[in-house]
Each structure stands twice: as C-alpha cells, then as structure tokens.
C-alpha atoms as a PDB file:
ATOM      1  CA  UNK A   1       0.000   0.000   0.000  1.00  0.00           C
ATOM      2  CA  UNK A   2       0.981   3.425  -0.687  1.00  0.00           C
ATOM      3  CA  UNK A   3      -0.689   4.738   2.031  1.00  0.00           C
ATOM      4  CA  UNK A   4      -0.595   4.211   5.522  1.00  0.00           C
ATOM      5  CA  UNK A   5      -3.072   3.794   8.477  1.00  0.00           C
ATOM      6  CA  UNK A   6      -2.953   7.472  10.390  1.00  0.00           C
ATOM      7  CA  UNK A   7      -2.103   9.092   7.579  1.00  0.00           C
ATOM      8  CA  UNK A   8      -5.251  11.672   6.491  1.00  0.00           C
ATOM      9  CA  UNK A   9      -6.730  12.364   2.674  1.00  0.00           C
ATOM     10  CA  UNK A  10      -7.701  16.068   2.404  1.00  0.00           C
ATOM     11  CA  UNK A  11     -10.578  17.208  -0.002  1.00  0.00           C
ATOM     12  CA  UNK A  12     -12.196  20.166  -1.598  1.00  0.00           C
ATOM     13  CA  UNK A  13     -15.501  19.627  -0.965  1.00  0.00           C
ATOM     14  CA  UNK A  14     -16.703  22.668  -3.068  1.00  0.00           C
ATOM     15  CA  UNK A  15     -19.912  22.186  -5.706  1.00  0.00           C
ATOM     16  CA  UNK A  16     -19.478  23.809  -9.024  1.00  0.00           C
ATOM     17  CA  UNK A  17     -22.181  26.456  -9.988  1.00  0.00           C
ATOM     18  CA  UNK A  18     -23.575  26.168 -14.083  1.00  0.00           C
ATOM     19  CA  UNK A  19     -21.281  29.281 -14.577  1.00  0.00           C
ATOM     20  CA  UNK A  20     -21.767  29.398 -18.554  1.00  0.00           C
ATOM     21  CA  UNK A  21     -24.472  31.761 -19.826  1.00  0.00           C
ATOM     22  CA  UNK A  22     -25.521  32.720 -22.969  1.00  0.00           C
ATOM     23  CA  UNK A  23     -27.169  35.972 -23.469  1.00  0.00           C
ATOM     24  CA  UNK A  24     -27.214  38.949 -25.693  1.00  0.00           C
ATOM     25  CA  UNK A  25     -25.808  42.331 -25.705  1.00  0.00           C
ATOM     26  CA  UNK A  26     -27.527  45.334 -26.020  1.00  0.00           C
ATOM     27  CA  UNK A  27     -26.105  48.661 -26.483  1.00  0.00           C
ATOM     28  CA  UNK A  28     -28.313  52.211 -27.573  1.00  0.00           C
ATOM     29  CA  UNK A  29     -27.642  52.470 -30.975  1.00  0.00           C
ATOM     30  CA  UNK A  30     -26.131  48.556 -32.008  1.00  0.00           C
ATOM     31  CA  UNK A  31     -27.496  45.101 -32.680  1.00  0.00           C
ATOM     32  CA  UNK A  32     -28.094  42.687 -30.293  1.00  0.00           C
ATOM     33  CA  UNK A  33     -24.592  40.128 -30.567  1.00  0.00           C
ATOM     34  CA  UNK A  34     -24.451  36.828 -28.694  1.00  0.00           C
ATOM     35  CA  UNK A  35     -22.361  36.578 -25.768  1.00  0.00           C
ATOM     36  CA  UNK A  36     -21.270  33.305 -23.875  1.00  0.00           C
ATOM     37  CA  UNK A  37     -20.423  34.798 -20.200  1.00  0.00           C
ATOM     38  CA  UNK A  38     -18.639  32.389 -17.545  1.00  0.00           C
ATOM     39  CA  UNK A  39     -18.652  33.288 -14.451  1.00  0.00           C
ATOM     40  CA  UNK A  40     -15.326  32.511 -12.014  1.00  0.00           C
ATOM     41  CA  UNK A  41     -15.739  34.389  -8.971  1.00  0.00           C
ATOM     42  CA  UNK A  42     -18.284  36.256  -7.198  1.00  0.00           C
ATOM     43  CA  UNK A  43     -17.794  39.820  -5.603  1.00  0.00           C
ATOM     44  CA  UNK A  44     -20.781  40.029  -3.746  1.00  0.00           C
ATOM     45  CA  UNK A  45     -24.917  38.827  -3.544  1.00  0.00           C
ATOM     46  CA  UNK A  46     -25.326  41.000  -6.987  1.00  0.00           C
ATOM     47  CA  UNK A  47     -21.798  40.514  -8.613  1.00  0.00           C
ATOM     48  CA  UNK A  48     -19.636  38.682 -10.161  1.00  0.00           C
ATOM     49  CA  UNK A  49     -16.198  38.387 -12.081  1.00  0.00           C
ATOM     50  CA  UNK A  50     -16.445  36.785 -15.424  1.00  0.00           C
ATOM     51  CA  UNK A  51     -14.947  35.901 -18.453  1.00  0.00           C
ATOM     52  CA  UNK A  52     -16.927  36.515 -21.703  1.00  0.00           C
ATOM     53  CA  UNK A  53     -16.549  35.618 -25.629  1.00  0.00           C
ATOM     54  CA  UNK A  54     -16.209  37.387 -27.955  1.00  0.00           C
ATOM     55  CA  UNK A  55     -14.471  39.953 -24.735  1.00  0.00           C
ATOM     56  CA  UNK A  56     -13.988  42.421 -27.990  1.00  0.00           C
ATOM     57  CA  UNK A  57     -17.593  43.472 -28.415  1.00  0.00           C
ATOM     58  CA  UNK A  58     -18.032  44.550 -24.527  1.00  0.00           C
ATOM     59  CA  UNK A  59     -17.148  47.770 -22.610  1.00  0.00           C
ATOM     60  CA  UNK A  60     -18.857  49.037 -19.653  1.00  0.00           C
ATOM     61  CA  UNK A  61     -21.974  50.108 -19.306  1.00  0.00           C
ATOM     62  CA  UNK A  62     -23.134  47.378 -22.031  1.00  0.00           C
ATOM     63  CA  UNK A  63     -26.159  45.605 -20.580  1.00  0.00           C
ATOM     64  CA  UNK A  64     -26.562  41.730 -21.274  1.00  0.00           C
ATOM     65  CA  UNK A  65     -29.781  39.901 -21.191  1.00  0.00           C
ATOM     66  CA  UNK A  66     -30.049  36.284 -20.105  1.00  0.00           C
ATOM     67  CA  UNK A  67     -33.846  34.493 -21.371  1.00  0.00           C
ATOM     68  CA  UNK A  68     -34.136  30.971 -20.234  1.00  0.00           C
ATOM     69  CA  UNK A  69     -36.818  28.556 -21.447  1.00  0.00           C
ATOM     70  CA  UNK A  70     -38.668  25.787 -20.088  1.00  0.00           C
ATOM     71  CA  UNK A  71     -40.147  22.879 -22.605  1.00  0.00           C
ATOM     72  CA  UNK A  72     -39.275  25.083 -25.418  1.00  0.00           C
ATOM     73  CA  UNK A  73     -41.891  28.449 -24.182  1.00  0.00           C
ATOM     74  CA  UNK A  74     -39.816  31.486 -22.501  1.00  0.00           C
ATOM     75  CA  UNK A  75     -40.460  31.543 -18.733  1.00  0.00           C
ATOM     76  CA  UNK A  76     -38.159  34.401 -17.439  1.00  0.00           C
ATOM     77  CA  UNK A  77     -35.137  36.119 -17.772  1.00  0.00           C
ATOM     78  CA  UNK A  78     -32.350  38.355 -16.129  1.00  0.00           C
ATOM     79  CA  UNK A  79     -29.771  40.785 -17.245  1.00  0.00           C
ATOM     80  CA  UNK A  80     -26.502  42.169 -16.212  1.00  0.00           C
ATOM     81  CA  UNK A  81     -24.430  45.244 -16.397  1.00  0.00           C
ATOM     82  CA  UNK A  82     -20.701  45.269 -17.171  1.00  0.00           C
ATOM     83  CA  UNK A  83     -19.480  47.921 -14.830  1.00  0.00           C
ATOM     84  CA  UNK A  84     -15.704  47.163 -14.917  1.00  0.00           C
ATOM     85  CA  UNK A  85     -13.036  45.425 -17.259  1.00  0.00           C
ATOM     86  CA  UNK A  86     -10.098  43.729 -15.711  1.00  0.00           C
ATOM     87  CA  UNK A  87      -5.943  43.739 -16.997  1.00  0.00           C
ATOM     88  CA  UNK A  88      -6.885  40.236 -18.365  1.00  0.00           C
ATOM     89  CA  UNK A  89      -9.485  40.896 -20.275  1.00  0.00           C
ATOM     90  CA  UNK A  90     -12.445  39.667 -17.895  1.00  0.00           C
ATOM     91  CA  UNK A  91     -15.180  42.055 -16.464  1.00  0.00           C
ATOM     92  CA  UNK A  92     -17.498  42.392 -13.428  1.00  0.00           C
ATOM     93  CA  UNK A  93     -21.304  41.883 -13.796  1.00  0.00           C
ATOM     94  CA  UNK A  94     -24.119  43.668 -11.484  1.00  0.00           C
ATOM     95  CA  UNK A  95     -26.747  41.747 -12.234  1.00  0.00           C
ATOM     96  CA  UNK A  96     -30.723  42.523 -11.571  1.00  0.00           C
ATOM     97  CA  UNK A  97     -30.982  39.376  -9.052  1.00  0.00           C
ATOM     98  CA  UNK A  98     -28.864  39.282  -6.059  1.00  0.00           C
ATOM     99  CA  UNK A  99     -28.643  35.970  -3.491  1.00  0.00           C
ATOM    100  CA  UNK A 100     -30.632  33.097  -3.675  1.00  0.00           C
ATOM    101  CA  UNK A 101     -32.728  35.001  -6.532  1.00  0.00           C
ATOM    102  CA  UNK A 102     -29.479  35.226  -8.509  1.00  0.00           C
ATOM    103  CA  UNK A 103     -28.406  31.874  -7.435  1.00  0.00           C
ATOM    104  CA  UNK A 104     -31.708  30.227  -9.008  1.00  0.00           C
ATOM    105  CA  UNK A 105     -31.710  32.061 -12.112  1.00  0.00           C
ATOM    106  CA  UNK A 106     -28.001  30.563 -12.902  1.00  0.00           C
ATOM    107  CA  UNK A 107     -28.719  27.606 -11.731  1.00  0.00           C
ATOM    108  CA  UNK A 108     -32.437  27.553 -14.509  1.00  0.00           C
ATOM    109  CA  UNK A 109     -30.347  29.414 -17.538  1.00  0.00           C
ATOM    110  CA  UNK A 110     -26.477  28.355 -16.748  1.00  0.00           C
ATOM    111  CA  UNK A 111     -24.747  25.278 -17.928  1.00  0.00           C
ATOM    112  CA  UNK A 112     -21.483  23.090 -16.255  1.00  0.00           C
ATOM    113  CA  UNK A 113     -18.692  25.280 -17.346  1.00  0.00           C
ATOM    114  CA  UNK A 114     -16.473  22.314 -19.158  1.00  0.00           C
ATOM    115  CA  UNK A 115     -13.340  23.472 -19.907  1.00  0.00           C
ATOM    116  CA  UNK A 116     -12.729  24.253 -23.565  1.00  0.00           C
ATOM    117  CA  UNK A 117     -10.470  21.418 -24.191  1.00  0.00           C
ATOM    118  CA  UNK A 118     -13.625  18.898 -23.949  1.00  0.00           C
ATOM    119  CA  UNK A 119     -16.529  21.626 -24.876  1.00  0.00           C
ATOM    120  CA  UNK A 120     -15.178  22.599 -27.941  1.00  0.00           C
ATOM    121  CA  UNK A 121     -15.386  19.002 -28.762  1.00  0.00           C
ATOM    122  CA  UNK A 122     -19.191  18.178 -27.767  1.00  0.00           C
ATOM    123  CA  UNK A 123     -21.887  20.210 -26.169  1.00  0.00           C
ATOM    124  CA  UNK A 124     -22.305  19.561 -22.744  1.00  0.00           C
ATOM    125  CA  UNK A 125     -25.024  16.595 -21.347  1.00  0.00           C
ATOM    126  CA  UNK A 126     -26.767  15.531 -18.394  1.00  0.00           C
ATOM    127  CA  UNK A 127     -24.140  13.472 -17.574  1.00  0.00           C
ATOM    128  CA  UNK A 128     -21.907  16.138 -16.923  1.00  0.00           C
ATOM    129  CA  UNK A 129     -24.148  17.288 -14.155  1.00  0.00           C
ATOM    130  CA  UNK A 130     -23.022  14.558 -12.399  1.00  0.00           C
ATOM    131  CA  UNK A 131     -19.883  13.833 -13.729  1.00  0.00           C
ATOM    132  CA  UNK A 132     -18.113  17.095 -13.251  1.00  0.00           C
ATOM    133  CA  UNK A 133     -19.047  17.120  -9.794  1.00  0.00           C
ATOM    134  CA  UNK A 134     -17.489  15.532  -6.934  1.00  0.00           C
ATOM    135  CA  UNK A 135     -19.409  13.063  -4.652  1.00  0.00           C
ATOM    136  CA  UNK A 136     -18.430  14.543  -1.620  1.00  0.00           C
ATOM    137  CA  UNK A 137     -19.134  18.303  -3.240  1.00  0.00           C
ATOM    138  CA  UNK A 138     -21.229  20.200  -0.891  1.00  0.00           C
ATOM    139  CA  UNK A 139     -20.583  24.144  -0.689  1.00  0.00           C
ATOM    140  CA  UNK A 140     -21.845  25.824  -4.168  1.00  0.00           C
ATOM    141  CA  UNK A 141     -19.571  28.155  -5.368  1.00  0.00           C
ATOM    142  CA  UNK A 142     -16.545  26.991  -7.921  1.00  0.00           C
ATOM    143  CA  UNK A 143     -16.897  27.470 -11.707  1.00  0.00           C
ATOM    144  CA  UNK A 144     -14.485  24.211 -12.157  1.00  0.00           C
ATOM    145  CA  UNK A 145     -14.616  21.074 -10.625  1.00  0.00           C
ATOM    146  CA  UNK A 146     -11.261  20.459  -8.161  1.00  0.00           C
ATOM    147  CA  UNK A 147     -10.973  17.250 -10.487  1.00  0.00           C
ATOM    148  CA  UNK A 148      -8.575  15.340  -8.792  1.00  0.00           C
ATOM    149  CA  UNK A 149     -12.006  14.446  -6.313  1.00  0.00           C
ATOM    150  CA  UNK A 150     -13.905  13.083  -9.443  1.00  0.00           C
ATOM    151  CA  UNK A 151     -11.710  10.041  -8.739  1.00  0.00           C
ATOM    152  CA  UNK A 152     -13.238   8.887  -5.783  1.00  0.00           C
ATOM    153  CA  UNK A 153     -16.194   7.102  -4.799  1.00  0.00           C
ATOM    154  CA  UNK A 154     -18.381   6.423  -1.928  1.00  0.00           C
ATOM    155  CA  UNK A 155     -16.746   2.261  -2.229  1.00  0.00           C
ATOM    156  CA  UNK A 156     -13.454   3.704  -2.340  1.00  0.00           C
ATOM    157  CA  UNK A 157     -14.029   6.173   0.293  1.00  0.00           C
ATOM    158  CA  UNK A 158     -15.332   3.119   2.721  1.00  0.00           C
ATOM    159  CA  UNK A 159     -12.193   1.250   1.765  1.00  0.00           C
ATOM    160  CA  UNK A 160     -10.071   4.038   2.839  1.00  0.00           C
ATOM    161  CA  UNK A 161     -11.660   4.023   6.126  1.00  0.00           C
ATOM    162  CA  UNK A 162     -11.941   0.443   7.200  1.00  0.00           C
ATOM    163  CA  UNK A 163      -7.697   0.878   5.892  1.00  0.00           C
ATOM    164  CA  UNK A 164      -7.495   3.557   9.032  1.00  0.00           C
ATOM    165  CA  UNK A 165      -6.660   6.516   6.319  1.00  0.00           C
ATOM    166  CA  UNK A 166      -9.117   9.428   7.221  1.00  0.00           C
ATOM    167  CA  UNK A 167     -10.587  12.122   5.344  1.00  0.00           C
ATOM    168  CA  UNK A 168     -10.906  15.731   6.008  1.00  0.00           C
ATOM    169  CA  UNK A 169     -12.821  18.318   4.312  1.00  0.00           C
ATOM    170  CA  UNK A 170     -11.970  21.897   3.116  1.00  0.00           C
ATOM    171  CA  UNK A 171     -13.573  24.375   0.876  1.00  0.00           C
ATOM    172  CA  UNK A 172     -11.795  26.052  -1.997  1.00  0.00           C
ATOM    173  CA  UNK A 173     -14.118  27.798  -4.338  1.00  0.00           C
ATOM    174  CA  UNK A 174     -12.266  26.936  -8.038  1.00  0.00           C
ATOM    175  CA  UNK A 175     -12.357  29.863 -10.188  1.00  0.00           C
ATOM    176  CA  UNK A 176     -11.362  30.010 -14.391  1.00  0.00           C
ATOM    177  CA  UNK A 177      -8.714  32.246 -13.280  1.00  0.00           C
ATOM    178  CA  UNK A 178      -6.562  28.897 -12.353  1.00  0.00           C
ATOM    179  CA  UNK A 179      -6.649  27.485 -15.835  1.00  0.00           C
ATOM    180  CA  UNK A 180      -5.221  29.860 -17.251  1.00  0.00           C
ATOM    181  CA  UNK A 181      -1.785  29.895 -19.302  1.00  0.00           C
ATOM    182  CA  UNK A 182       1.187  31.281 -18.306  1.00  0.00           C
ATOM    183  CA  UNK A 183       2.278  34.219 -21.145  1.00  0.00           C
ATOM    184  CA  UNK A 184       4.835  36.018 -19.294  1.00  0.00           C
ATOM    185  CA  UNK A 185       8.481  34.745 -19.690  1.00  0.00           C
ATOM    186  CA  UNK A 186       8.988  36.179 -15.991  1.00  0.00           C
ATOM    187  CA  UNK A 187       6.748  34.460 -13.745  1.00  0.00           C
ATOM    188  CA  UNK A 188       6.612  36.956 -11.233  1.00  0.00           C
ATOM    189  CA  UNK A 189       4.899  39.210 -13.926  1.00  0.00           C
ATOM    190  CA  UNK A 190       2.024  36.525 -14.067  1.00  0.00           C
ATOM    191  CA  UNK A 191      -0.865  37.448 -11.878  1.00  0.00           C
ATOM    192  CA  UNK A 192      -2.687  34.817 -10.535  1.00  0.00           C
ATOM    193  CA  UNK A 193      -6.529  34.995  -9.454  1.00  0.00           C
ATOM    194  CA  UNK A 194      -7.501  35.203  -6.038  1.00  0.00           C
ATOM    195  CA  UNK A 195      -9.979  32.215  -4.799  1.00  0.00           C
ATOM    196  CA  UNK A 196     -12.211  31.899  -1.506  1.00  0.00           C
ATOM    197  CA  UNK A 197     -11.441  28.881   0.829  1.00  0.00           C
ATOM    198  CA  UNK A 198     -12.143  28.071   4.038  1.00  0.00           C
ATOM    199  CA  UNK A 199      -9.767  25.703   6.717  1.00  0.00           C
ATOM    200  CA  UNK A 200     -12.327  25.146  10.355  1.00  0.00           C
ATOM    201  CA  UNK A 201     -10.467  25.377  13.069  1.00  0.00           C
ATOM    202  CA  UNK A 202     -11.582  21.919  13.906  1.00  0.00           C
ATOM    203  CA  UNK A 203     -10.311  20.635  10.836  1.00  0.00           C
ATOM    204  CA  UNK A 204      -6.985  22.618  10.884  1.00  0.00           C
ATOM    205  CA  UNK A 205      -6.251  21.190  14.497  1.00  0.00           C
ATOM    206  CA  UNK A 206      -6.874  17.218  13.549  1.00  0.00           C
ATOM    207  CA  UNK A 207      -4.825  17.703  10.637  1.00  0.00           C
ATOM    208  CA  UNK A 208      -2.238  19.252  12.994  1.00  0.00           C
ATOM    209  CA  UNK A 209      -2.775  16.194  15.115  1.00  0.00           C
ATOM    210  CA  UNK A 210      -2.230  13.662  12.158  1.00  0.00           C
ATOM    211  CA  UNK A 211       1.403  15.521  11.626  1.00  0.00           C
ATOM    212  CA  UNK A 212       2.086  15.120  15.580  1.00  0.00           C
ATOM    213  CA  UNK A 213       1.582  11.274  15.310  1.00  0.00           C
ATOM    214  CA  UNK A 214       3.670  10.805  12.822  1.00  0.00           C
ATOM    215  CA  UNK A 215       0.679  10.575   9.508  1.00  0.00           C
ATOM    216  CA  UNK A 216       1.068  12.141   6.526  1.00  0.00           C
ATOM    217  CA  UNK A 217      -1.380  14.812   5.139  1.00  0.00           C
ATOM    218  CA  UNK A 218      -1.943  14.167   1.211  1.00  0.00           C
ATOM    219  CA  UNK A 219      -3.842  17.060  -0.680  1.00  0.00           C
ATOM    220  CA  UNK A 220      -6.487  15.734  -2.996  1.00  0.00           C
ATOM    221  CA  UNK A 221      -6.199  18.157  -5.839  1.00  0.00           C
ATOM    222  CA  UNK A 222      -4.147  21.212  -6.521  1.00  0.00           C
ATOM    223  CA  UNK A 223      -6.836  23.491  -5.285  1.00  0.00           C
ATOM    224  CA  UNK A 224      -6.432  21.887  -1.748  1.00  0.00           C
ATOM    225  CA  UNK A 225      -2.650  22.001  -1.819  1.00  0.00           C
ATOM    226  CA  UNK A 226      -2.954  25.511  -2.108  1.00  0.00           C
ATOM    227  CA  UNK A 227      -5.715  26.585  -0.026  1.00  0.00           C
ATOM    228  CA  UNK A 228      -3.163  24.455   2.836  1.00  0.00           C
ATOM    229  CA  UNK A 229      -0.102  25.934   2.129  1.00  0.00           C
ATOM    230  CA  UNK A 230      -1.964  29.100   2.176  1.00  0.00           C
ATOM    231  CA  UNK A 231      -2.979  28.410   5.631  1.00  0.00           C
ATOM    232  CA  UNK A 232       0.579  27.683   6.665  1.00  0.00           C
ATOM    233  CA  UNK A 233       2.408  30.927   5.155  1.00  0.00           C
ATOM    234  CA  UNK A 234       2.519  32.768   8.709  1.00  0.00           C
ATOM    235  CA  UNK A 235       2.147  29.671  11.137  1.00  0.00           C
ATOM    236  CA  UNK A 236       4.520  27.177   9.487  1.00  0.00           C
ATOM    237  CA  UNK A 237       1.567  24.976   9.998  1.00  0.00           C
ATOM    238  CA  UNK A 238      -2.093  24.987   8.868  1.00  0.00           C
ATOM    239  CA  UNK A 239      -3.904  26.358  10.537  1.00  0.00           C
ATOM    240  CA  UNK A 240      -7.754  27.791  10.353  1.00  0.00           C
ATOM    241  CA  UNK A 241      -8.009  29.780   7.347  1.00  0.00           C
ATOM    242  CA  UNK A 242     -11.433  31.948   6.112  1.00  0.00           C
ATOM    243  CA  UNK A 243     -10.755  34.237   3.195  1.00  0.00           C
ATOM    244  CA  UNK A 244      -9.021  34.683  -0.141  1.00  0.00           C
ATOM    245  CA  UNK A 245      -5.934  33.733  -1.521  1.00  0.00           C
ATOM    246  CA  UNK A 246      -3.554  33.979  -4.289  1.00  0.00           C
ATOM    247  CA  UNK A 247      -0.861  32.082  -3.647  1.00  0.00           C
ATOM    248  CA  UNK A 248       1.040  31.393  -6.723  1.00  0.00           C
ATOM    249  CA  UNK A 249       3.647  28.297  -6.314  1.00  0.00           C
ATOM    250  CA  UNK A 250       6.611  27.726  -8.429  1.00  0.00           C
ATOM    251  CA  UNK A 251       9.884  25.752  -8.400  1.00  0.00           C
ATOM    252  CA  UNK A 252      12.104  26.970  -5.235  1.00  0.00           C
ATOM    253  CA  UNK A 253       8.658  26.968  -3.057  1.00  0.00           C
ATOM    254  CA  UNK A 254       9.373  25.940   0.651  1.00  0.00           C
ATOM    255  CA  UNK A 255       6.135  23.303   1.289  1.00  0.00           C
ATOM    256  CA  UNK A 256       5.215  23.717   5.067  1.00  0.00           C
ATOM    257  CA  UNK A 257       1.463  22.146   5.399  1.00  0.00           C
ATOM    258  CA  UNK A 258       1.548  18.971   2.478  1.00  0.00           C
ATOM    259  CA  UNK A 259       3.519  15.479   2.349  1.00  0.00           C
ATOM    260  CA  UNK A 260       1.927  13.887  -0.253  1.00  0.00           C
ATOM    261  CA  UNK A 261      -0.511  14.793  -3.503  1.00  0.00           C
ATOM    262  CA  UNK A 262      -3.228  13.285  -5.824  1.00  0.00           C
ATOM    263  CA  UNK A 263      -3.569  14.499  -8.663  1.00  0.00           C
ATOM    264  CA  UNK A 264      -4.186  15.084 -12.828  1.00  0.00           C
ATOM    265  CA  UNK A 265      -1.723  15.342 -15.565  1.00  0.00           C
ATOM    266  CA  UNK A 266      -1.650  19.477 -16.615  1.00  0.00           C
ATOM    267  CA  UNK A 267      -1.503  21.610 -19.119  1.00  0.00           C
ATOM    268  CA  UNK A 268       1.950  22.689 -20.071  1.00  0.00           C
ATOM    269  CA  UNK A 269       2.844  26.268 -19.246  1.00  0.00           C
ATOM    270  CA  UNK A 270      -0.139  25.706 -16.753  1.00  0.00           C
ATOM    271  CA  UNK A 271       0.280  27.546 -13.163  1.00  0.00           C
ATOM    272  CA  UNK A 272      -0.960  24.035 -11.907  1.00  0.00           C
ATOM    273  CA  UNK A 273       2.355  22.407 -13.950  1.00  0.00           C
ATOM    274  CA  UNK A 274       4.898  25.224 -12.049  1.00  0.00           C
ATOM    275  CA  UNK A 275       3.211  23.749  -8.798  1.00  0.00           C
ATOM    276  CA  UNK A 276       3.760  19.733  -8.896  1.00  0.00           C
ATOM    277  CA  UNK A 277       6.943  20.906 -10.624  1.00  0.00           C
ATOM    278  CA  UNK A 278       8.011  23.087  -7.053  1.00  0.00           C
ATOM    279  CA  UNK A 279       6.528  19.905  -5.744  1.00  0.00           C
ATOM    280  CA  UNK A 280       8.146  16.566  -7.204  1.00  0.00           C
ATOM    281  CA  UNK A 281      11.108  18.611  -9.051  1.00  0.00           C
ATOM    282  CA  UNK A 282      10.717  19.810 -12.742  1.00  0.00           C
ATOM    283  CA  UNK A 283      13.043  16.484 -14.450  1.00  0.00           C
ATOM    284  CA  UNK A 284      10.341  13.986 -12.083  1.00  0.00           C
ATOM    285  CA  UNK A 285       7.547  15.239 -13.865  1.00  0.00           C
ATOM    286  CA  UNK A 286       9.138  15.787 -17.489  1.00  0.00           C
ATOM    287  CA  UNK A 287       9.505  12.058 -17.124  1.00  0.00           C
ATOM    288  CA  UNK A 288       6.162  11.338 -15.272  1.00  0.00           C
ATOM    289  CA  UNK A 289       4.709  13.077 -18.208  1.00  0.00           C
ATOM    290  CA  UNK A 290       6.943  11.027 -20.766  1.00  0.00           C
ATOM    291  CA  UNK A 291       5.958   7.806 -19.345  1.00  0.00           C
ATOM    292  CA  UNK A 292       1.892   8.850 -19.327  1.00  0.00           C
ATOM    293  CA  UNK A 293       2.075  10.227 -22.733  1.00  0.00           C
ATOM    294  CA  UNK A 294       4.162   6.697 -23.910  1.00  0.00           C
ATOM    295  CA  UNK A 295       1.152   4.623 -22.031  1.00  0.00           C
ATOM    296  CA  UNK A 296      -1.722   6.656 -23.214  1.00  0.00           C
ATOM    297  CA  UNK A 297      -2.843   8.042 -20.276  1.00  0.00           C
ATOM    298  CA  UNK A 298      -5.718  10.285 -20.318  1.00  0.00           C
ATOM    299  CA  UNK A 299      -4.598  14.164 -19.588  1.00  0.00           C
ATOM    300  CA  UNK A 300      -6.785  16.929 -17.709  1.00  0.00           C
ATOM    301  CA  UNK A 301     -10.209  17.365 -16.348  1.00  0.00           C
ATOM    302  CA  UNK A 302     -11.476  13.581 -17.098  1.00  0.00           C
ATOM    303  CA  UNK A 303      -8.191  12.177 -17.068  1.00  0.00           C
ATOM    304  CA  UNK A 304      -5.810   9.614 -14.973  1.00  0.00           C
ATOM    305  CA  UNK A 305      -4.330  10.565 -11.424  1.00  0.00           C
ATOM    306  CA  UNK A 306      -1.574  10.266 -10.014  1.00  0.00           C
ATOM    307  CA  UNK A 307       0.349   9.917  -6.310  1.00  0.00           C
ATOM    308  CA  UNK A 308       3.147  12.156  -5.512  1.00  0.00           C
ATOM    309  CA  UNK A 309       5.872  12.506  -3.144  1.00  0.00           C
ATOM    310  CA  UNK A 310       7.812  15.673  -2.959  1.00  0.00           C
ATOM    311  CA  UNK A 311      11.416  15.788  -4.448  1.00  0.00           C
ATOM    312  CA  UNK A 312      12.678  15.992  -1.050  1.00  0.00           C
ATOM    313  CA  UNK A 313      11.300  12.419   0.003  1.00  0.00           C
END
C-alpha cells in the first residue's frame, strides 16, 4: 500500500455552480450580438467576475440579457451590467438578481462550465451534471470542478476508512482564473486569481494532530494544496483559514502544510504544472509526463491521477 493507516486524505468539498451563460448584448444604438459569459468568482450577492466571448464586443456600461426557457416556451429572464473590465481581459457583472434570486436564475439558464479542451469538442449533457461534480461536493460556489475528487467514490471512500486513512474536508471555491496559461516569460509578472477557501479550526487542528503522530497529510487536488499551504504561510503549519488567496507556487517553493498529492496530468505552461513541478522537481515530472504520454494516459479534467511525493522524500 501506498498509504498508511494514520495518515489523512484532504478534499475540496466545493460544488461547481452552471457558470456558462448565454445571453445577448444590447447597447443604444447597435445590434443585439451573442455573448457566452462564464462566471469565475463572485464579488458580492449582486456581482460577479467573469470571463466573456467574444471579450472584444463589450465595454462598460453594455447591458446583457439572459432568457431561459422551459419545454421550449420562454419563462423568465435576467440581465446584467458590465461595470468594470479587468488587466486580463475579464469584467465584473451587477446583475438585476442578487442571493438566492441570482443563485436560481443561474442555476435555470447556466450550464457546467467544461473546460474548452472537452466543450469545444461536444456540447455539454446531463451526464456532466453529475460527472463534473465531486461526490463529496457540498458548498456551491466553484466554476471548475477540483478534479482530482472526481476520482473517488463512496466504495473507495469506505475502503479508505476500514484501511485507518481518514478524510478531512476543506472548501476552496475553483475559479477560471486557475486554468489559465502562463504568457509572461517572468513568472513573477504573471498574476494569478484570487480564490475563496475556508480551513475550520476543527479541521486545521486534527490535521495538525495527524502531523504530531507521525501521519502524513496528502492534498487531494491542486486546489487543496494551495488553499493548505496558504494556511501555513505565517504559522509554518495549517492552521484555520477563512478568506481569499492567491498564492502562486513555483519551483524553489518551501512546502510547510503537504507530504503527499493526488492528482491530474496538466496543461503545459499551466500555473498548476509550475506547482507539482516546485513539488516533485521539474526532471520527475518531465519524465512522469513522458511515461503517461508513452502509455496513453488520459490528460486533464477527465483524465488519470496520479500519487506524488515531494522531491525531497
């Protein structure tokens, strides 16, 4: 066995939102264009940060107009105002809903935001409402599934337990922002996208106590890597966490909170590449990736998993 009794599995157990819209412009003066919206991280009950194609045809103070249907007959709609443009090209919506209001119109008009990589491919299907979706996901509010989770199952989770690995939870709220390539040469001129995540205070003190008695803590997932190590950047150890964070890891990266980590094969020039890179050591996973490629392993969101140890072990 690769893992050991005592040693702890920790989750994201965030649910993603149906963050793709579609919708149409409209602007005093202009025709009505079609505009796919998804959203990746919300500001507040009203408003949220998004991403939208074609970006080129919107400036502030556009309006866009949501109409869902129901059996084919138009049953409502909703609309949103772009009030501000971000330095990478996304904007922030106010929309006419705010709360659970807002929350219910996504959730009737929106669809699972695939990433492009499989959407451009095939239209999304009802099996991807369960399928891009954790088992264990429970707190609405990513835009992209943390997809390292999509692995397990409720048979596998028992196994795990009657094995005397435990499980914790966290919540990392997975925005688009993450996916996003690397285009700067110097990677301190890349800025990444902050992300809301959450450590309890009873969870950060039994992890704590797994370290103590000599188990391991294995992230499940990037996102949870992070949101640890995030925890950990003032303590040394995690510890409870409730907020944002940015935290942008890349080769040189002192690990404090993580021994071990699940996850997918990346996307080159991928933030998520730099971090199992900082993790295992950049000529580990050059081969790691040389060997998958060479066995036809699948890559990405629906792809294979993998265990790793950091370079130092």
């Amino acid at each position: 066995m690769l893992l050991n009794p005592g040693d702890c599995l920790v989750f994201n157990d965030t649910k993603v939102v149906p963050a793709r819209l579609h919708g149409l412009r409209s602007r005093p003066g202009a025709s009505g264009a079609k505009i796919e919206v998804t959203l990746h991280q919300r500001c507040n009950p009203a408003r949220w940060w998004a991403f939208a194609r074609p970006a080129k045809r919107l400036k502030p103070g556009d309006r866009i107009r949501f109409i869902y249907a129901d059996q084919g007959r138009h049953t409502g709609g909703f609309s949103a105002e772009i009030v501000e443009r971000g330095d990478a090209g996304e904007f922030i919506l106010f929309f006419d809903l705010a709360g659970a209001d807002l929350d219910a119109a996504i959730a009737a008009h929106g669809e699972m935001p695939l990433p492009p990589y499989i959407a451009s491919k095939r239209p999304v299907d009802d099996r991807d409402q369960s399928d891009y979706q954790t088992v264990f996901a429970r707190h609405e509010g990513a835009v992209a599934a943390p997809t390292a989770g999509l692995h397990f199952t409720p048979g596998l989770m028992s196994a795990l337990a009657a094995r005397g690995i435990a499980s914790e939870f966290t919540t990392l709220h997975v925005g688009g922002g993450t996916f996003l390539s690397v285009k700067s040469d110097d990677t301190s001129d890349h800025h990444m996208h902050s992300e809301w995540g959450e450590i309890t205070p009873a969870a950060a003190e039994r992890l704590h106590s797994v370290r103590i008695n000599g188990g391991r803590v294995i992230a499940v997932g990037t996102s949870c890597l992070r949101l640890l190590e995030a925890s950990a950047v003032d303590t040394g150890k995690i510890s409870a966490f409730s907020g944002t964070t940015d935290i942008f890891i890349t080769p040189g990266y002192e690990f404090r909170a993580v021994d071990g980590l699940v996850t997918n094969f990346h996307l080159p020039r991928s933030t998520l590449f730099m971090l199992v890179s900082a993790f295992c050591g950049l000529e580990t996973m050059q081969a790691a990736y040389v060997h998958a490629i060479r066995e036809n392993y699948r890559f990405y969101s629906y792809g294979d998993v993998s265990l790793l140890w950091p370079a130092s072990r």
